[in-house]
C-alpha atoms as a PDB file:
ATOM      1  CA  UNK A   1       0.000   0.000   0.000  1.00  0.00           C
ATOM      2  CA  UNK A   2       1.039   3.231  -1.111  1.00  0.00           C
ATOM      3  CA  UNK A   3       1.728   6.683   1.557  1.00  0.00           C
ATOM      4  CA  UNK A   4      -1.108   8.016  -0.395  1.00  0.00           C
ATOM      5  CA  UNK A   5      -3.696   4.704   0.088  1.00  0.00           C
ATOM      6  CA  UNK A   6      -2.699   4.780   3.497  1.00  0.00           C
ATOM      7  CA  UNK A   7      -5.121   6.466   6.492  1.00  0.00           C
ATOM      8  CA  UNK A   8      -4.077   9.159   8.798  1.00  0.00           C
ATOM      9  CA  UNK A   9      -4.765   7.219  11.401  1.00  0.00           C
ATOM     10  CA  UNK A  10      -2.049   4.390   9.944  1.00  0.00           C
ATOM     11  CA  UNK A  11       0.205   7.134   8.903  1.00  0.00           C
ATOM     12  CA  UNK A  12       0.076   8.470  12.331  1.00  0.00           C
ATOM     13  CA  UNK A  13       0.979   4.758  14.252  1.00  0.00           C
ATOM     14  CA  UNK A  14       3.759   4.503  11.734  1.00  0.00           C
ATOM     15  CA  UNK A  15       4.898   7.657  12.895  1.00  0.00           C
ATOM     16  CA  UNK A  16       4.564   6.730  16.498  1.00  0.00           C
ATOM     17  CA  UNK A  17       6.445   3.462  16.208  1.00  0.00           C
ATOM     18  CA  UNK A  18       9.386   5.473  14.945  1.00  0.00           C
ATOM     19  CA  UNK A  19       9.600   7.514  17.345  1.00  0.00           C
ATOM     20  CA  UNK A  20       9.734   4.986  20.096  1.00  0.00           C
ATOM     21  CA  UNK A  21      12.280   3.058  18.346  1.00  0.00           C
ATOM     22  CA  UNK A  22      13.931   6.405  18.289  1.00  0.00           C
ATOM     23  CA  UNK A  23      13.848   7.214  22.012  1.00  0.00           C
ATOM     24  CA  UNK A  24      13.865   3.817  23.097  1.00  0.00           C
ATOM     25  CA  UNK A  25      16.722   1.838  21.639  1.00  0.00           C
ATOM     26  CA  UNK A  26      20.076   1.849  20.492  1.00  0.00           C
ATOM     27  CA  UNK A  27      20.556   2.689  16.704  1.00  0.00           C
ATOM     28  CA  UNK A  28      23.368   3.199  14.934  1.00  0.00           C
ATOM     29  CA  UNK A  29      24.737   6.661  13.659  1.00  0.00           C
ATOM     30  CA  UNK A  30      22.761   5.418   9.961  1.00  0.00           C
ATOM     31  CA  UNK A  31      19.580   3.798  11.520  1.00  0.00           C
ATOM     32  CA  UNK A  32      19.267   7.033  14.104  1.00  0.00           C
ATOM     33  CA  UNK A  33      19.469   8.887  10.596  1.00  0.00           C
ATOM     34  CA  UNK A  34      16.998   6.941   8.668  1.00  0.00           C
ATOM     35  CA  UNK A  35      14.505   6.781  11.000  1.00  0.00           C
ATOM     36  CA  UNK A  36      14.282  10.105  11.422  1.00  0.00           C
ATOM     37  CA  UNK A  37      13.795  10.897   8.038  1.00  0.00           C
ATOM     38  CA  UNK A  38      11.229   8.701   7.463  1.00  0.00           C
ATOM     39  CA  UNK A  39       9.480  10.414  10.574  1.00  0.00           C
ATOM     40  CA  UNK A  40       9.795  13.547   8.744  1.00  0.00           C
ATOM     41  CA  UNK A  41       8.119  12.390   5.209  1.00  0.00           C
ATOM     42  CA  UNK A  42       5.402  10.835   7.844  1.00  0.00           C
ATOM     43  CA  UNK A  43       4.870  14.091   9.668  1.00  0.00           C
ATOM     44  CA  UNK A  44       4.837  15.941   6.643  1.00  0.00           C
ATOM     45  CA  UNK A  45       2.094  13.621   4.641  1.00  0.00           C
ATOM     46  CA  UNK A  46       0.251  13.784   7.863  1.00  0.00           C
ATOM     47  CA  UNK A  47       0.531  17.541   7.955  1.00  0.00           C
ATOM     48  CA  UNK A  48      -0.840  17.629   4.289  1.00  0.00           C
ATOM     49  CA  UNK A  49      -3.850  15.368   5.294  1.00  0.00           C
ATOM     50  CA  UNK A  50      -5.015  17.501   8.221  1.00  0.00           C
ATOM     51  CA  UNK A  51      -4.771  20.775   6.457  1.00  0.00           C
ATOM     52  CA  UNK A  52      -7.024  19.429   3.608  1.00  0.00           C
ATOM     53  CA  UNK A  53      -9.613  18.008   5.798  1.00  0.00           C
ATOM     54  CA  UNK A  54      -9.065  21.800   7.165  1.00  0.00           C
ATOM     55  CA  UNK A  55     -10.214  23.380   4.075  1.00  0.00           C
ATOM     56  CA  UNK A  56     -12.960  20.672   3.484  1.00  0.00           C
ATOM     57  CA  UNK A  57     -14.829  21.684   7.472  1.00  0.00           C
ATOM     58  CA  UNK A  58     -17.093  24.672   7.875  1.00  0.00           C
ATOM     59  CA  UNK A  59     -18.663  25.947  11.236  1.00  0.00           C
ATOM     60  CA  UNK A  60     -22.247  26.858  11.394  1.00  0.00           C
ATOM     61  CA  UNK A  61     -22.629  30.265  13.151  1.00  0.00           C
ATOM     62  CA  UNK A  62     -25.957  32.219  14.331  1.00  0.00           C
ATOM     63  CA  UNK A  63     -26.000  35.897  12.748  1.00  0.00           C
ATOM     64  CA  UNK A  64     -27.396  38.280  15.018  1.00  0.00           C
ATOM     65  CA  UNK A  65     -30.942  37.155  13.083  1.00  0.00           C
ATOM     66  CA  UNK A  66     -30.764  34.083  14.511  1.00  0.00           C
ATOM     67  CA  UNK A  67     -29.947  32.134  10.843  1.00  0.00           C
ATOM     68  CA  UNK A  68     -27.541  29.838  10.646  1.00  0.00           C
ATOM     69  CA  UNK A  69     -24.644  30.477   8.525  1.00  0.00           C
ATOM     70  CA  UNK A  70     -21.724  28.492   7.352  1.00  0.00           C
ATOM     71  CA  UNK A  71     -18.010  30.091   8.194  1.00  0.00           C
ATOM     72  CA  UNK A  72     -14.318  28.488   7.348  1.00  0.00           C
ATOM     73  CA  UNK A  73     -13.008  27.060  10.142  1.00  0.00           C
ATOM     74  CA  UNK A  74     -10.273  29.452  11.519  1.00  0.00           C
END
């Protein structure tokens, strides 16, 4: 499965598992290196997901009317 098939939610354990095995054991000068890049590219794909769902969520507000009325999410 592709980065781009892959949920947030997966992207974001993937993420979390490399982190551990970057605070928790002993890598090598390379691995250390490695992982962390790969925790970058995660962090940024995941950063790219949640500011599209961003753009995709509105908030319903009440005018001084009392309608409803849809605003971007700040």
């Amino acid at each position: 499965m592709s980065e781009k098939e892959k949920t947030f939610e997966v992207l974001m354990g993937e993420l979390e598992t490399l982190v551990a095995r970057l605070e928790s054991e002993d890598l090598n000068l390379d691995d250390a290196i490695q992982h962390n890049e790969a925790a970058l590219k995660l962090i940024k794909l995941c950063r790219k997901r949640l500011d599209t769902a961003r753009q995709k969520i509105d908030k319903l507000v009440q005018n001084s009317a009392g309608e409803w009325q849809k605003q971007p999410l700040d």
